[in-house]
N, C-alpha and C. Protein backbone atom coordinates (compact mmCIF):
# COMPACT_ATOMS: atom_id res chain seq x y z
N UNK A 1 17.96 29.65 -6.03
CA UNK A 1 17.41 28.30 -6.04
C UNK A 1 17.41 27.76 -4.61
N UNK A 2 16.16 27.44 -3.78
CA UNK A 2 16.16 26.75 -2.68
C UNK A 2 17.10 25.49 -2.35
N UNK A 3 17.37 25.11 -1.01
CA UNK A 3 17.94 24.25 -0.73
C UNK A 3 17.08 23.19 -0.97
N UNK A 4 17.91 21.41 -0.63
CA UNK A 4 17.25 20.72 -0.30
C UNK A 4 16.50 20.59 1.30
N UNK A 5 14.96 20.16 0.84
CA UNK A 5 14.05 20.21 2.04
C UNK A 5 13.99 19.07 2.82
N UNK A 6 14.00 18.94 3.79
CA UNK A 6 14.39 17.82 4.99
C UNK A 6 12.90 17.24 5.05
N UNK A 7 13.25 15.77 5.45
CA UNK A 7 11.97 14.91 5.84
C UNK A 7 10.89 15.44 7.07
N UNK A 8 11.88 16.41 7.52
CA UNK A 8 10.84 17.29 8.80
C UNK A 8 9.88 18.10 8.47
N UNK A 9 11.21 18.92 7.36
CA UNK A 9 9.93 20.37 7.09
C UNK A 9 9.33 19.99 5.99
N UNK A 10 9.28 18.71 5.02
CA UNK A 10 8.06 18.10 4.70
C UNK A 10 6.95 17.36 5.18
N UNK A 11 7.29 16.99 6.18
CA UNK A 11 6.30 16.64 7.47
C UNK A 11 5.07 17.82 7.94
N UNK A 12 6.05 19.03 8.00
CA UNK A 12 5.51 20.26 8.70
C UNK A 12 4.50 20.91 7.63
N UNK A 13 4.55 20.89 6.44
CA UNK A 13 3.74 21.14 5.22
C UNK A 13 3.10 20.41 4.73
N UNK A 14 3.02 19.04 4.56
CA UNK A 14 1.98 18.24 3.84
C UNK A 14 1.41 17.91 5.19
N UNK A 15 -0.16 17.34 4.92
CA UNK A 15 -1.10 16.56 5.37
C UNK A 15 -1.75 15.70 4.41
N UNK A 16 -1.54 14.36 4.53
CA UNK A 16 -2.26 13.44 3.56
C UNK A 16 -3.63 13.83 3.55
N UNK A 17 -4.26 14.07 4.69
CA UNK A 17 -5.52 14.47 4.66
C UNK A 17 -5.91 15.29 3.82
N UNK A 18 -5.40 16.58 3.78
CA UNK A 18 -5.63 17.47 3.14
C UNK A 18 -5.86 17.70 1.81
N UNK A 19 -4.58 16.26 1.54
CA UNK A 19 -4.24 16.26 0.25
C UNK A 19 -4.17 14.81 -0.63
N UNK A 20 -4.84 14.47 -0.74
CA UNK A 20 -5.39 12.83 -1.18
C UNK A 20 -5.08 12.71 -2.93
N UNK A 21 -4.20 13.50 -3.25
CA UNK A 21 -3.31 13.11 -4.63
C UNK A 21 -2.24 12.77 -4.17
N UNK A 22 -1.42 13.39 -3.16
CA UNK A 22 -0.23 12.94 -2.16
C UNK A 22 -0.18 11.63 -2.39
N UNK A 23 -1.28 10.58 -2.20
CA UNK A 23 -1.03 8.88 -1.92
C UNK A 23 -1.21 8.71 -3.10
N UNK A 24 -1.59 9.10 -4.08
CA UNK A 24 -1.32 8.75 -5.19
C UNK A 24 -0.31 9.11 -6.01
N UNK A 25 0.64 10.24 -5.80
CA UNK A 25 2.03 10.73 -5.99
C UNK A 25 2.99 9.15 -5.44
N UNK A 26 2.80 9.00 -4.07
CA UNK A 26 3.34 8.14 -3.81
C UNK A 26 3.42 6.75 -3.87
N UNK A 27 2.34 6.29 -4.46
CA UNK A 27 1.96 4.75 -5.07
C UNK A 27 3.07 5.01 -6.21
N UNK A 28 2.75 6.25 -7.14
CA UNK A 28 3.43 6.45 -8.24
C UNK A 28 4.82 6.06 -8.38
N UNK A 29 5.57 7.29 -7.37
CA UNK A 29 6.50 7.34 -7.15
C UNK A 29 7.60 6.11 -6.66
N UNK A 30 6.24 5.16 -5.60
CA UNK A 30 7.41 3.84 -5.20
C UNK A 30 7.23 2.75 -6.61
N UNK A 31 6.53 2.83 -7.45
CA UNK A 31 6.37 2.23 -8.86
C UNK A 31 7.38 2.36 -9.41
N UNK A 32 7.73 3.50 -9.73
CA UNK A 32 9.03 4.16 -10.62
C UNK A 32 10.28 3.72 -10.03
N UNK A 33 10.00 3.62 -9.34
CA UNK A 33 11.40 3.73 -7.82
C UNK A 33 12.04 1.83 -8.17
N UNK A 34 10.55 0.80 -7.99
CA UNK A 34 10.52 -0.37 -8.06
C UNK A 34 11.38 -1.00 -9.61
N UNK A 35 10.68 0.07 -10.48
CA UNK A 35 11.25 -0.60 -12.07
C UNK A 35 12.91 0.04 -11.92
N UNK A 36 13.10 1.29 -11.49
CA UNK A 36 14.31 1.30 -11.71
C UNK A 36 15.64 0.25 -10.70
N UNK A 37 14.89 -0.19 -9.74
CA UNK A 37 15.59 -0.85 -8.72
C UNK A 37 15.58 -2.34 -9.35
N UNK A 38 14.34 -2.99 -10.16
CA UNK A 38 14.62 -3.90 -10.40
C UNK A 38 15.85 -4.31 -11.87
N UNK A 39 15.43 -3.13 -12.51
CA UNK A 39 17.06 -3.18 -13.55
C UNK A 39 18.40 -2.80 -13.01
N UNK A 40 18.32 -2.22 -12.15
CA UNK A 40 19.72 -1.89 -11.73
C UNK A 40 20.47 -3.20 -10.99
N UNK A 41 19.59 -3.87 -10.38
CA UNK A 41 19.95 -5.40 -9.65
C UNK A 41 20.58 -6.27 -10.60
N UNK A 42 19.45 -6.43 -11.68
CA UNK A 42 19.67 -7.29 -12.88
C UNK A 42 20.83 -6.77 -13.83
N UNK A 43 21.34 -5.48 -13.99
CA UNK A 43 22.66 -5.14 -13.81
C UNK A 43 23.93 -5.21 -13.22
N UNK A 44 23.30 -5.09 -11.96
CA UNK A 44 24.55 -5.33 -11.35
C UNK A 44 24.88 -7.08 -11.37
N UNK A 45 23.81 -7.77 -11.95
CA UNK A 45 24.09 -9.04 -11.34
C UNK A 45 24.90 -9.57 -13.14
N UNK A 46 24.48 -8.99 -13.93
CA UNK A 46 25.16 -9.45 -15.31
C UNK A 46 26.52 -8.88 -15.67
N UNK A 47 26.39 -7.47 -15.24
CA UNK A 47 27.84 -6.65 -15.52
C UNK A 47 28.68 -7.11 -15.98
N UNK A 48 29.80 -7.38 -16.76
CA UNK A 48 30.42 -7.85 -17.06
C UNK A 48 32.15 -7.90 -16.55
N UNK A 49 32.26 -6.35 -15.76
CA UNK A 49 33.47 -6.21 -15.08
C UNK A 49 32.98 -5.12 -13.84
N UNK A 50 33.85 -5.32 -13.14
CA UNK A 50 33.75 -4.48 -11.72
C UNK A 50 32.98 -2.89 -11.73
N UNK A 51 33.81 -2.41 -12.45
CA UNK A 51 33.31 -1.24 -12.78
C UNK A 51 32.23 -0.63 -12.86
N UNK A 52 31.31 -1.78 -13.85
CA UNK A 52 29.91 -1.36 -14.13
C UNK A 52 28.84 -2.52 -12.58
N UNK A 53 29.48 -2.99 -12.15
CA UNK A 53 29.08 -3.84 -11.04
C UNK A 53 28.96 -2.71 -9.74
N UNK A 54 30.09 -2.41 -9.88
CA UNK A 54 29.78 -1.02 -9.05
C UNK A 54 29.27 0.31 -9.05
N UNK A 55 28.92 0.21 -10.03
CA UNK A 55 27.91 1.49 -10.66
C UNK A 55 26.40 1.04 -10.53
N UNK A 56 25.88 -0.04 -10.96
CA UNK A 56 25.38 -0.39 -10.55
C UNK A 56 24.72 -0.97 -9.10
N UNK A 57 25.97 -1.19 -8.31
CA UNK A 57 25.26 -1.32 -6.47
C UNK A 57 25.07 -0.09 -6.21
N UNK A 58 25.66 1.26 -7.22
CA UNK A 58 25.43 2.55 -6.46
C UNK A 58 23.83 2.86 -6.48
N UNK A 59 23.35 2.62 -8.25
CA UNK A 59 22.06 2.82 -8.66
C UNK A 59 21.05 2.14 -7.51
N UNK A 60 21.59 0.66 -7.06
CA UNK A 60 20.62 -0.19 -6.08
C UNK A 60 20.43 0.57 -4.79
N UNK A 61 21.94 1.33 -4.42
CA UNK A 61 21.64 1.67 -2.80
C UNK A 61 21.16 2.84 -2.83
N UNK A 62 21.04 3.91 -4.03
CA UNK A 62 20.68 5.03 -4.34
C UNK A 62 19.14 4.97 -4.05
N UNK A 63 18.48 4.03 -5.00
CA UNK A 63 17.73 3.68 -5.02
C UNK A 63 16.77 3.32 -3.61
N UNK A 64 17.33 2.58 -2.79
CA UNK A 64 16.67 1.99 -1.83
C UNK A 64 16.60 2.63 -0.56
N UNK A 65 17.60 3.87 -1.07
CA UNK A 65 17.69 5.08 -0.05
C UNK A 65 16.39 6.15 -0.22
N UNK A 66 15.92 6.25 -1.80
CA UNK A 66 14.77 7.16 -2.15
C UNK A 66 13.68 6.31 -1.71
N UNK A 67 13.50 4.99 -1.81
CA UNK A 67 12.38 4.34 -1.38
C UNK A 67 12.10 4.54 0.01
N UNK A 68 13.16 4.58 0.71
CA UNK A 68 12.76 4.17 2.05
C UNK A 68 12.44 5.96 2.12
N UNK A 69 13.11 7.15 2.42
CA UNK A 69 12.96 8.52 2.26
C UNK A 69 11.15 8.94 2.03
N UNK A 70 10.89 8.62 0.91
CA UNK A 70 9.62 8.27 0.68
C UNK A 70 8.68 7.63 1.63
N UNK A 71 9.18 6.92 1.95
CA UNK A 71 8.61 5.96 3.16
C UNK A 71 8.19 6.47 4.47
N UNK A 72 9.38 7.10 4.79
CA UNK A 72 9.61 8.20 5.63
C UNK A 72 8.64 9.17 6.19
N UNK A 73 8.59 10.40 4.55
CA UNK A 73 7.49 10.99 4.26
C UNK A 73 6.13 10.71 4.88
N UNK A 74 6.29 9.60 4.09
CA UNK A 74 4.72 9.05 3.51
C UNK A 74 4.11 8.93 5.50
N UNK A 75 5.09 8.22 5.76
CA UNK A 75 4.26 8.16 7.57
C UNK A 75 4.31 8.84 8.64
N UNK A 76 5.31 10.11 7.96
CA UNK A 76 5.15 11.18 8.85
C UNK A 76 4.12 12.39 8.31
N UNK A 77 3.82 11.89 7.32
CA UNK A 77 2.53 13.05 6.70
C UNK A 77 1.38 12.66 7.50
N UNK A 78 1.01 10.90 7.68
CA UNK A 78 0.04 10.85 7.85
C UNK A 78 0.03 9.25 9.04
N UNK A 79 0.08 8.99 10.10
CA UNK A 79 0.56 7.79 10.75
C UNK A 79 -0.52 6.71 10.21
N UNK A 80 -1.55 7.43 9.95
CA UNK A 80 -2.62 5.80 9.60
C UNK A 80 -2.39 5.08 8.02
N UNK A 81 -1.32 6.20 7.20
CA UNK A 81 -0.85 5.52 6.06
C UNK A 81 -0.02 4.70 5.96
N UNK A 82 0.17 3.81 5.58
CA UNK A 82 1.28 2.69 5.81
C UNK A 82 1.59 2.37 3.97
N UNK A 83 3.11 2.46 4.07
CA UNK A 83 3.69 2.25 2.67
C UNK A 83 3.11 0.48 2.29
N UNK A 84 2.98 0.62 0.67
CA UNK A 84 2.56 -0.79 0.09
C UNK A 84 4.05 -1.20 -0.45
């Protein structure tokens, strides 16, 4: 089973150009990314004890770590793309 692949040597293999489902993978992808970030907030903000308060900031920073990663990607595939 391969390792995990770095934001470089996905850089070095995609071209948005090339590949114009890519921006639509990634509209997708920061969608999914958005609904799960917005329940995990609204979690963490109801929680009822520490525990799940902190399980929840994990889901948020987890989260906002794949968004931005993505982000990443997304403008090193292609500089004239700019994340929405």
């Amino acid at each position: 089973m391969p390792g995990p692949v770095s934001v470089e040597e996905l850089r070095a293999r995609v071209s948005m150009e090339e590949a114009p489902a890519l921006q639509l993978l990634f509209h997708r992808l920061n969608n999914q990314l958005g609904i799960i970030l917005a329940h995990a907030e609204l979690l963490e903000a109801k929680a009822g004890d520490e525990m799940n308060r902190a399980r929840a900031a994990q889901i948020v920073a987890s989260t906002l770590e794949a968004m931005t990663t993505a982000a990443e990607i997304r403008r090193g595939a292609s500089p004239s793309i700019e994340p929405q």
